[in-house]
PDB file of N, CA and C in Angstrom:
ATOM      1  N   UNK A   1       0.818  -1.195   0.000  1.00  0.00           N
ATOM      2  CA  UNK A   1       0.000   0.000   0.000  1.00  0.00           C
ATOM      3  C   UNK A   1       0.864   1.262   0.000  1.00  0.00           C
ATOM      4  N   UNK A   2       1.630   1.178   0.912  1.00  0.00           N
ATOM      5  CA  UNK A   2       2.858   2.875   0.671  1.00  0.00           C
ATOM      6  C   UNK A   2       3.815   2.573  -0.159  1.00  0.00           C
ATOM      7  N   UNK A   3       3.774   1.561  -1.139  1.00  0.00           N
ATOM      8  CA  UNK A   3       4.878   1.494  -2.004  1.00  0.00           C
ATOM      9  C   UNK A   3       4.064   2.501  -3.016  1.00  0.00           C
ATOM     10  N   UNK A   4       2.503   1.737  -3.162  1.00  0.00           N
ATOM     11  CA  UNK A   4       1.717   2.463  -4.333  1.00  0.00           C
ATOM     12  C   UNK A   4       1.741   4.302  -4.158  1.00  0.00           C
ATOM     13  N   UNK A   5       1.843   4.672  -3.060  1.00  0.00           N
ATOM     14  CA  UNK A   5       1.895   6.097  -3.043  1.00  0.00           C
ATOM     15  C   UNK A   5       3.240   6.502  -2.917  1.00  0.00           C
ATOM     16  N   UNK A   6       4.164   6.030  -2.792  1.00  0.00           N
ATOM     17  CA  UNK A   6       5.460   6.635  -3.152  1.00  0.00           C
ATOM     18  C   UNK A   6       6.001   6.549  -4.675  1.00  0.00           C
ATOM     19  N   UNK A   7       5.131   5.810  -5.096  1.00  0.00           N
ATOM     20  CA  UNK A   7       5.191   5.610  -6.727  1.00  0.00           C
ATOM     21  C   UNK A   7       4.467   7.055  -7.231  1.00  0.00           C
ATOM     22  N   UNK A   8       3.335   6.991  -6.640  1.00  0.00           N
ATOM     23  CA  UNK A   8       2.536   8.469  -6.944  1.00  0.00           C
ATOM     24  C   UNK A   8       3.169   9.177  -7.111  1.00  0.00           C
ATOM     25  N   UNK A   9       3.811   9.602  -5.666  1.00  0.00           N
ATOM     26  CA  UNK A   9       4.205  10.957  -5.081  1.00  0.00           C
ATOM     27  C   UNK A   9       5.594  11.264  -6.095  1.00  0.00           C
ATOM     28  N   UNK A  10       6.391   9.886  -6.399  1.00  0.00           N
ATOM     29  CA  UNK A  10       7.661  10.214  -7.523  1.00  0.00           C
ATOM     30  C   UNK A  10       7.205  10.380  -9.197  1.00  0.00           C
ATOM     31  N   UNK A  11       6.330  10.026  -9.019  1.00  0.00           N
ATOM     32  CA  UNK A  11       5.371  10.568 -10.520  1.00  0.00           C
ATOM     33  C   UNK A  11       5.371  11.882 -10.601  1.00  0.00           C
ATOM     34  N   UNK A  12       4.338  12.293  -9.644  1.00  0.00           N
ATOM     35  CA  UNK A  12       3.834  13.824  -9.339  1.00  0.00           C
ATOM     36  C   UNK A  12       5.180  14.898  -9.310  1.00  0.00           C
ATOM     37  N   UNK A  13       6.642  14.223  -8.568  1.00  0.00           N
ATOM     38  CA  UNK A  13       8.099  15.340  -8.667  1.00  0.00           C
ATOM     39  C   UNK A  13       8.165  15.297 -10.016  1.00  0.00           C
ATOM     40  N   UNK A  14       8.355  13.868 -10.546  1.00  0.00           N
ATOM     41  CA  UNK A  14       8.944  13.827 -11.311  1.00  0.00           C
ATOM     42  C   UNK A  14       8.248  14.664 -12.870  1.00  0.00           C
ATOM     43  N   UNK A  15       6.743  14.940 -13.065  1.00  0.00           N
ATOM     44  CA  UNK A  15       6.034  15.818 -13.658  1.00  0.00           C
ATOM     45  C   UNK A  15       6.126  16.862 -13.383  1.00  0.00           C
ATOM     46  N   UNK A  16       6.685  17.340 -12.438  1.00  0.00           N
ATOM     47  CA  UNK A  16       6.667  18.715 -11.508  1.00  0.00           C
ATOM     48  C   UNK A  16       8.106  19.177 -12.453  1.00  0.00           C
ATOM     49  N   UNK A  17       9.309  17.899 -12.676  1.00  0.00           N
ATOM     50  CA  UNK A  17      10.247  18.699 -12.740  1.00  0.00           C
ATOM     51  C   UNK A  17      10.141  18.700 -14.242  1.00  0.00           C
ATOM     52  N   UNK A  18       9.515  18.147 -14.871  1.00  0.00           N
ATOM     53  CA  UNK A  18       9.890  18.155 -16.311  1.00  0.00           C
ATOM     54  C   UNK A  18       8.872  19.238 -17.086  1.00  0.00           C
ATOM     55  N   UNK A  19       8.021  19.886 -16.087  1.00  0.00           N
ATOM     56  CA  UNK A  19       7.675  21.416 -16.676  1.00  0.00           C
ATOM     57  C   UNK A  19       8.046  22.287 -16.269  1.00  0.00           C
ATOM     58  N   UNK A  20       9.510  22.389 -15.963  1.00  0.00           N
ATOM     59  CA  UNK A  20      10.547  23.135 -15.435  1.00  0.00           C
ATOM     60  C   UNK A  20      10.738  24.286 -16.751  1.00  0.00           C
ATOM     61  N   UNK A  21      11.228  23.181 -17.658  1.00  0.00           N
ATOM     62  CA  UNK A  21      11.515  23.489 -18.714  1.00  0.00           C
ATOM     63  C   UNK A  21      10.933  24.870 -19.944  1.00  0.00           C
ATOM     64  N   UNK A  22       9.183  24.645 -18.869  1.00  0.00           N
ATOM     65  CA  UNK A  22       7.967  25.419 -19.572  1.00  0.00           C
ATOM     66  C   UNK A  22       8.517  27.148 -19.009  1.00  0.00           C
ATOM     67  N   UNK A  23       9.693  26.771 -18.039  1.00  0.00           N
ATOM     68  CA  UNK A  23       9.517  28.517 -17.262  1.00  0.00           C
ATOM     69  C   UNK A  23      10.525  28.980 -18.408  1.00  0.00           C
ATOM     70  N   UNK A  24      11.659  28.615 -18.228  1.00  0.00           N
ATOM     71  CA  UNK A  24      12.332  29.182 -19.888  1.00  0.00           C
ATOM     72  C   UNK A  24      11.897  29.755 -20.966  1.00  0.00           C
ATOM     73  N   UNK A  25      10.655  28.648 -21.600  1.00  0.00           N
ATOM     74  CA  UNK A  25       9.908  28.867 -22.500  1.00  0.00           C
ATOM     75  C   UNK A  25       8.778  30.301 -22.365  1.00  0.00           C
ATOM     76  N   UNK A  26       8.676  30.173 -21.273  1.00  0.00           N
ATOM     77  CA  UNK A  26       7.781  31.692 -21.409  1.00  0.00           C
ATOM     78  C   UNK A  26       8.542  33.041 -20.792  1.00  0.00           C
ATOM     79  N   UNK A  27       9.574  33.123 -20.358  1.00  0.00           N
ATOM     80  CA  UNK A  27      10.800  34.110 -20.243  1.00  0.00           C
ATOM     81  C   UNK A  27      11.317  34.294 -21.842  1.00  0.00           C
ATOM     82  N   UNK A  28      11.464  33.351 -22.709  1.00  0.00           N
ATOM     83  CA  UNK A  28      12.193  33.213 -24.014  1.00  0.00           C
ATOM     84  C   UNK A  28      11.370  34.595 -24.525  1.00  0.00           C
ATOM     85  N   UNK A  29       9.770  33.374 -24.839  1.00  0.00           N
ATOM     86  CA  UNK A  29       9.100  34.895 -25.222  1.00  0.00           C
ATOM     87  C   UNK A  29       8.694  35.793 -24.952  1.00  0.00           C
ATOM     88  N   UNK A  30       8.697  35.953 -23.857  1.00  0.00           N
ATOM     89  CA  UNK A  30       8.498  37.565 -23.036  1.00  0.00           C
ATOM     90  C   UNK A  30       9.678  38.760 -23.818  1.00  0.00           C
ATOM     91  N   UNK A  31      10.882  37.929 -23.883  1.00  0.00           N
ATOM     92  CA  UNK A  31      12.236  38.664 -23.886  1.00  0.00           C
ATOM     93  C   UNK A  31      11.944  38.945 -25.572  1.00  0.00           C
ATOM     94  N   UNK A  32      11.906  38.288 -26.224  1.00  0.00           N
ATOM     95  CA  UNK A  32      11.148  38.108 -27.722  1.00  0.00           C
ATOM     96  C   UNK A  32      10.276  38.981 -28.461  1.00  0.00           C
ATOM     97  N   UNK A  33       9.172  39.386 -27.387  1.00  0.00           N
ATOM     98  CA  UNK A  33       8.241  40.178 -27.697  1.00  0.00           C
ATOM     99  C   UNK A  33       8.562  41.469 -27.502  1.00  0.00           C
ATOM    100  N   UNK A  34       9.370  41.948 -26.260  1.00  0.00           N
ATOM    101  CA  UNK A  34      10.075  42.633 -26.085  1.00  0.00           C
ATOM    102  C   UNK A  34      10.678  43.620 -27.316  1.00  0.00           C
ATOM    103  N   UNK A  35      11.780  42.423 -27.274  1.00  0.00           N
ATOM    104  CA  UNK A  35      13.016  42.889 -28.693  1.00  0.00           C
ATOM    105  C   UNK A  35      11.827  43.246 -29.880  1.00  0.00           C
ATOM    106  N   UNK A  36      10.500  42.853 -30.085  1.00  0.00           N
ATOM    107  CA  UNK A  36      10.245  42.602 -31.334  1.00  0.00           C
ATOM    108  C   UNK A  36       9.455  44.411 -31.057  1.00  0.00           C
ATOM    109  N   UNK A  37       8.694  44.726 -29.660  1.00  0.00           N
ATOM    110  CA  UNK A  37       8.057  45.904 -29.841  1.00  0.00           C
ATOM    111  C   UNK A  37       9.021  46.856 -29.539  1.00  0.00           C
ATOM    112  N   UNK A  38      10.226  46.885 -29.216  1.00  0.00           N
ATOM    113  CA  UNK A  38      10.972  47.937 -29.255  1.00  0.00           C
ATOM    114  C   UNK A  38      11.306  47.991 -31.063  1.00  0.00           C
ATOM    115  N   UNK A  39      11.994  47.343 -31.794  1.00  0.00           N
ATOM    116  CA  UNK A  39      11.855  47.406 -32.892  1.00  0.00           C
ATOM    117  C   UNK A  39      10.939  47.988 -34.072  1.00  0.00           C
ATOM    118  N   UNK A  40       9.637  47.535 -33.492  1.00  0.00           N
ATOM    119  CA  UNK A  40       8.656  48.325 -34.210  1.00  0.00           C
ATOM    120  C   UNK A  40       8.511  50.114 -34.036  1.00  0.00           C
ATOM    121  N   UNK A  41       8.549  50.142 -32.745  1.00  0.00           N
ATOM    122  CA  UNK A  41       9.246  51.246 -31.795  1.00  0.00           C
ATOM    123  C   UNK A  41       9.807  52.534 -32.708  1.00  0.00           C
ATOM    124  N   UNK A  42      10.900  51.401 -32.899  1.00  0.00           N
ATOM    125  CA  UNK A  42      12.386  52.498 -34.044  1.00  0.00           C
ATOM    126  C   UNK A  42      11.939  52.276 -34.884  1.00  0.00           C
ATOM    127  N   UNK A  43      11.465  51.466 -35.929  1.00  0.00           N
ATOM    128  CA  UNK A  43      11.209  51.049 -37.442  1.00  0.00           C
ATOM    129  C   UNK A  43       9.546  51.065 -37.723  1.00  0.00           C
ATOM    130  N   UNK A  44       8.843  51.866 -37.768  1.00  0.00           N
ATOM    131  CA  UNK A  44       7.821  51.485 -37.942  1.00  0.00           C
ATOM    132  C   UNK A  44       7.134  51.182 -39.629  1.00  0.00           C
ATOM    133  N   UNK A  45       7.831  51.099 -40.556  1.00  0.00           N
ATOM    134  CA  UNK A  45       7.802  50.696 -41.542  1.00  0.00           C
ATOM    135  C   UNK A  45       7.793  49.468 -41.844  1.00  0.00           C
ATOM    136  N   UNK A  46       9.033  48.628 -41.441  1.00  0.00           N
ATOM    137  CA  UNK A  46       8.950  47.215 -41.212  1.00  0.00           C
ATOM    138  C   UNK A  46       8.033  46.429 -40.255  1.00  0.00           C
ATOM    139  N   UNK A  47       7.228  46.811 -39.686  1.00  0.00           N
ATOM    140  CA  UNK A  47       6.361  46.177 -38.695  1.00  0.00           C
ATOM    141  C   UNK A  47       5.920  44.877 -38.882  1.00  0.00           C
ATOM    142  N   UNK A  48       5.234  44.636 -40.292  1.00  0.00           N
ATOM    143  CA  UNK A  48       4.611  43.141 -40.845  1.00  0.00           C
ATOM    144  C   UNK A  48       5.953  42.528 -40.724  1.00  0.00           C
ATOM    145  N   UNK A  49       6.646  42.752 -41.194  1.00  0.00           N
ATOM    146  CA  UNK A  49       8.013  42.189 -41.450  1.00  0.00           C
ATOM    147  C   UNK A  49       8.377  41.166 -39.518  1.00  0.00           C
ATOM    148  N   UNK A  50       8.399  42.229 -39.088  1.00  0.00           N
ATOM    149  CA  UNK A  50       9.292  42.012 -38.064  1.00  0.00           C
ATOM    150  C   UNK A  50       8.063  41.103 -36.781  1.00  0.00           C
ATOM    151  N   UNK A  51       6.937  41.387 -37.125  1.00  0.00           N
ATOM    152  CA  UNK A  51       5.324  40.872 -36.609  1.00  0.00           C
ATOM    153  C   UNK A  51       5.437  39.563 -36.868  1.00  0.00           C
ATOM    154  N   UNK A  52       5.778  39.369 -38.117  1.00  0.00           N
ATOM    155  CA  UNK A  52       5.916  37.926 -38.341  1.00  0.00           C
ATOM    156  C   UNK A  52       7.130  37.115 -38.183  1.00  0.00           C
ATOM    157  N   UNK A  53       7.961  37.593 -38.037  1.00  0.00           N
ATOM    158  CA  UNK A  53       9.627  37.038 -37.340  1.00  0.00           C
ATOM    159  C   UNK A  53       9.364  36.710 -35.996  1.00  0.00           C
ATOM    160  N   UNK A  54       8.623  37.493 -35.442  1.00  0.00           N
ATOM    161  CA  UNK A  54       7.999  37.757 -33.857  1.00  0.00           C
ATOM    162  C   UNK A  54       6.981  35.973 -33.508  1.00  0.00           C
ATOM    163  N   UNK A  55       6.268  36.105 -34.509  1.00  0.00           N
ATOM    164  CA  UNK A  55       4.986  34.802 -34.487  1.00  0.00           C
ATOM    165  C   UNK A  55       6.023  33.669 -34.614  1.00  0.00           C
ATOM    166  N   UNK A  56       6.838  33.305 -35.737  1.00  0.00           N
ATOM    167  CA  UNK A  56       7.312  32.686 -36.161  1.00  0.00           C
ATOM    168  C   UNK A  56       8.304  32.292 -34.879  1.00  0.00           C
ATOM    169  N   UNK A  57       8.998  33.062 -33.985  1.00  0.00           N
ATOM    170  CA  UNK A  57      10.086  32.836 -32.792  1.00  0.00           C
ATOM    171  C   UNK A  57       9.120  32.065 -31.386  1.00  0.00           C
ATOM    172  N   UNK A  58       8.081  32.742 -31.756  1.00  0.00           N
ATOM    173  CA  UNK A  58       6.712  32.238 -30.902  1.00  0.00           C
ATOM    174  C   UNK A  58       6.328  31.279 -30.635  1.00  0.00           C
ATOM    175  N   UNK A  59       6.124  30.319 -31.929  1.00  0.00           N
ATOM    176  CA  UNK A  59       6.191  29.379 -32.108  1.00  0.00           C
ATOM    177  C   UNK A  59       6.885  28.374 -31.907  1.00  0.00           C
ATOM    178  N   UNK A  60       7.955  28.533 -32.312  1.00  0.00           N
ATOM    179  CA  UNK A  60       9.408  27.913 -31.770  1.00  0.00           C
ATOM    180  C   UNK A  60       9.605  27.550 -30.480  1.00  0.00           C
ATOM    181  N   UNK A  61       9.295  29.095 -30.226  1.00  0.00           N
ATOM    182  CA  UNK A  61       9.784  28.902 -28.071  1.00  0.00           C
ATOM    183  C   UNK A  61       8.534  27.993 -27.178  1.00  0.00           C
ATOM    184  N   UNK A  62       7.143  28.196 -28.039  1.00  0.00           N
ATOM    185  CA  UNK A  62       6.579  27.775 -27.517  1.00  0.00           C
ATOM    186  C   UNK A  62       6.085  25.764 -27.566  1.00  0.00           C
ATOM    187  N   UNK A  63       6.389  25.485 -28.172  1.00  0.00           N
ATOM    188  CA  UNK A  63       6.857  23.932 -28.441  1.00  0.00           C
ATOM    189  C   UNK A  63       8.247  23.405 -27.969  1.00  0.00           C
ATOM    190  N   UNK A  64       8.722  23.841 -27.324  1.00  0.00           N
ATOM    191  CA  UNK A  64       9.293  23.705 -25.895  1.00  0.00           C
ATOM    192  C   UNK A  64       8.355  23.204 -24.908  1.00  0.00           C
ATOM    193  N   UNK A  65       7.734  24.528 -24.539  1.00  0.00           N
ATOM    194  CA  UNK A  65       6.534  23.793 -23.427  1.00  0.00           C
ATOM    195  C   UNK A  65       5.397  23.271 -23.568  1.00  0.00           C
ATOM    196  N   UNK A  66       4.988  22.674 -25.064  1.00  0.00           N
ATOM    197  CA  UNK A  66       4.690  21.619 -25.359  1.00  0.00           C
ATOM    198  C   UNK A  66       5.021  20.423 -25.331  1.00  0.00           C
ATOM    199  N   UNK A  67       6.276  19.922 -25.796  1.00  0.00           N
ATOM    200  CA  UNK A  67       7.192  18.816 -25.207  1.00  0.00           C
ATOM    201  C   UNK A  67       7.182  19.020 -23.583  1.00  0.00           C
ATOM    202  N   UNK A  68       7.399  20.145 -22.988  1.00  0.00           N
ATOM    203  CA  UNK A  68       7.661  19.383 -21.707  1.00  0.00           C
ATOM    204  C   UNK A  68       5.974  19.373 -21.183  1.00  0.00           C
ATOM    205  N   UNK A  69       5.261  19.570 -21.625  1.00  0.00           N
ATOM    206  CA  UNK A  69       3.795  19.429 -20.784  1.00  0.00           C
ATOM    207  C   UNK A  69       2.868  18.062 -21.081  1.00  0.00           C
ATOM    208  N   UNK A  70       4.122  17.234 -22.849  1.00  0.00           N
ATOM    209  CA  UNK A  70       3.409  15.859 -23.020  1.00  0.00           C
ATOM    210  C   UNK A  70       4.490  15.050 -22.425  1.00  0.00           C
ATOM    211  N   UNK A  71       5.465  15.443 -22.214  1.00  0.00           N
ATOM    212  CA  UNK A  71       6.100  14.528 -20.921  1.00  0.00           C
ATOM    213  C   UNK A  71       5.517  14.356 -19.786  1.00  0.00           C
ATOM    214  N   UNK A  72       5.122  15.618 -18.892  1.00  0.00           N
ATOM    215  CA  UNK A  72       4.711  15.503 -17.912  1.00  0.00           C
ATOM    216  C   UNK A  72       3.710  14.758 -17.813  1.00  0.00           C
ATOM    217  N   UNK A  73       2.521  14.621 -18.728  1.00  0.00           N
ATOM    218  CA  UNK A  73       1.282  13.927 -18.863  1.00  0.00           C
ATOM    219  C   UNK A  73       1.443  12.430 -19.106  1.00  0.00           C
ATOM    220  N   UNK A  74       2.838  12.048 -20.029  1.00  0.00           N
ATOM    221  CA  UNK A  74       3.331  10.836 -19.783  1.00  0.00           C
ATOM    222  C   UNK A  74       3.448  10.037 -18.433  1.00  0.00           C
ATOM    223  N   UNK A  75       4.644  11.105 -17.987  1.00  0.00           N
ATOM    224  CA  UNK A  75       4.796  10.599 -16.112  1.00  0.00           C
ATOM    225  C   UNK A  75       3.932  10.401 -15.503  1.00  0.00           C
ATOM    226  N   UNK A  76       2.820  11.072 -16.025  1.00  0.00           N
ATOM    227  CA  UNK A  76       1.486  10.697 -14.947  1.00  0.00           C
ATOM    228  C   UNK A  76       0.722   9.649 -15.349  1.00  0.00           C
ATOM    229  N   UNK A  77       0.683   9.546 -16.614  1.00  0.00           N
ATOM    230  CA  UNK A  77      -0.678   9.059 -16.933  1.00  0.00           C
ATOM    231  C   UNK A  77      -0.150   7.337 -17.343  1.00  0.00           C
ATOM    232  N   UNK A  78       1.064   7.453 -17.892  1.00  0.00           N
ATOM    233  CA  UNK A  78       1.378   6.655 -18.836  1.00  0.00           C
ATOM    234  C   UNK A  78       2.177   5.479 -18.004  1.00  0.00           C
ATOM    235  N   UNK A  79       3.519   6.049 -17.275  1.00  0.00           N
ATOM    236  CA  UNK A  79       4.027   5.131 -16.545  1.00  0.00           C
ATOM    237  C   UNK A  79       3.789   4.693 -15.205  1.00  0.00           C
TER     238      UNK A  79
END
C-alpha cells in the first residue's frame, strides 16, 4: 500500500520537474516580444516584417513547453 503512493508521489516530482523546462519557455518569449516591440518602436515601416519574425520565434519557443507538458502527462498518466 505505501509502495503504491510513493510511486505516486515520484510521478507527481517527477512531472513537476519536467515542466521546469515550460519557465524558460515563457521568459524566451516575453524577452522576444520585447526585442520585437521595441523594434517596431524604431522602425515602424517594417512592422509586418518584423510581426511575423515575432509569431514565427513564438512558435518555436513555444513547443518547448509543449514537449515538456506531453512529458509531464506521460509521467502521470502513462508510466
Amino acid at each position: 500500500m505505501i509502495e503504491g503512493q510513493i510511486d505516486l508521489g515520484l510521478q507527481a516530482v517527477g512531472a513537476g520537474l519536467a515542466m521546469v523546462g515550460a519557465l524558460g519557455s515563457g521568459a524566451g518569449i516575453g524577452i522576444l516580444v520585447q526585442g520585437a516591440l521595441q523594434a517596431i518602436a524604431r522602425n515602424p515601416d517594417v512592422s509586418g516584417q518584423i510581426q511575423q519574425n515575432m509569431i514565427l520565434g513564438i512558435v518555436f519557443a513555444e513547443t518547448i513547453a509543449i514537449y515538456c507538458l506531453v512529458i509531464a502527462l506521460i509521467i502521470l498518466f502513462v508510466l
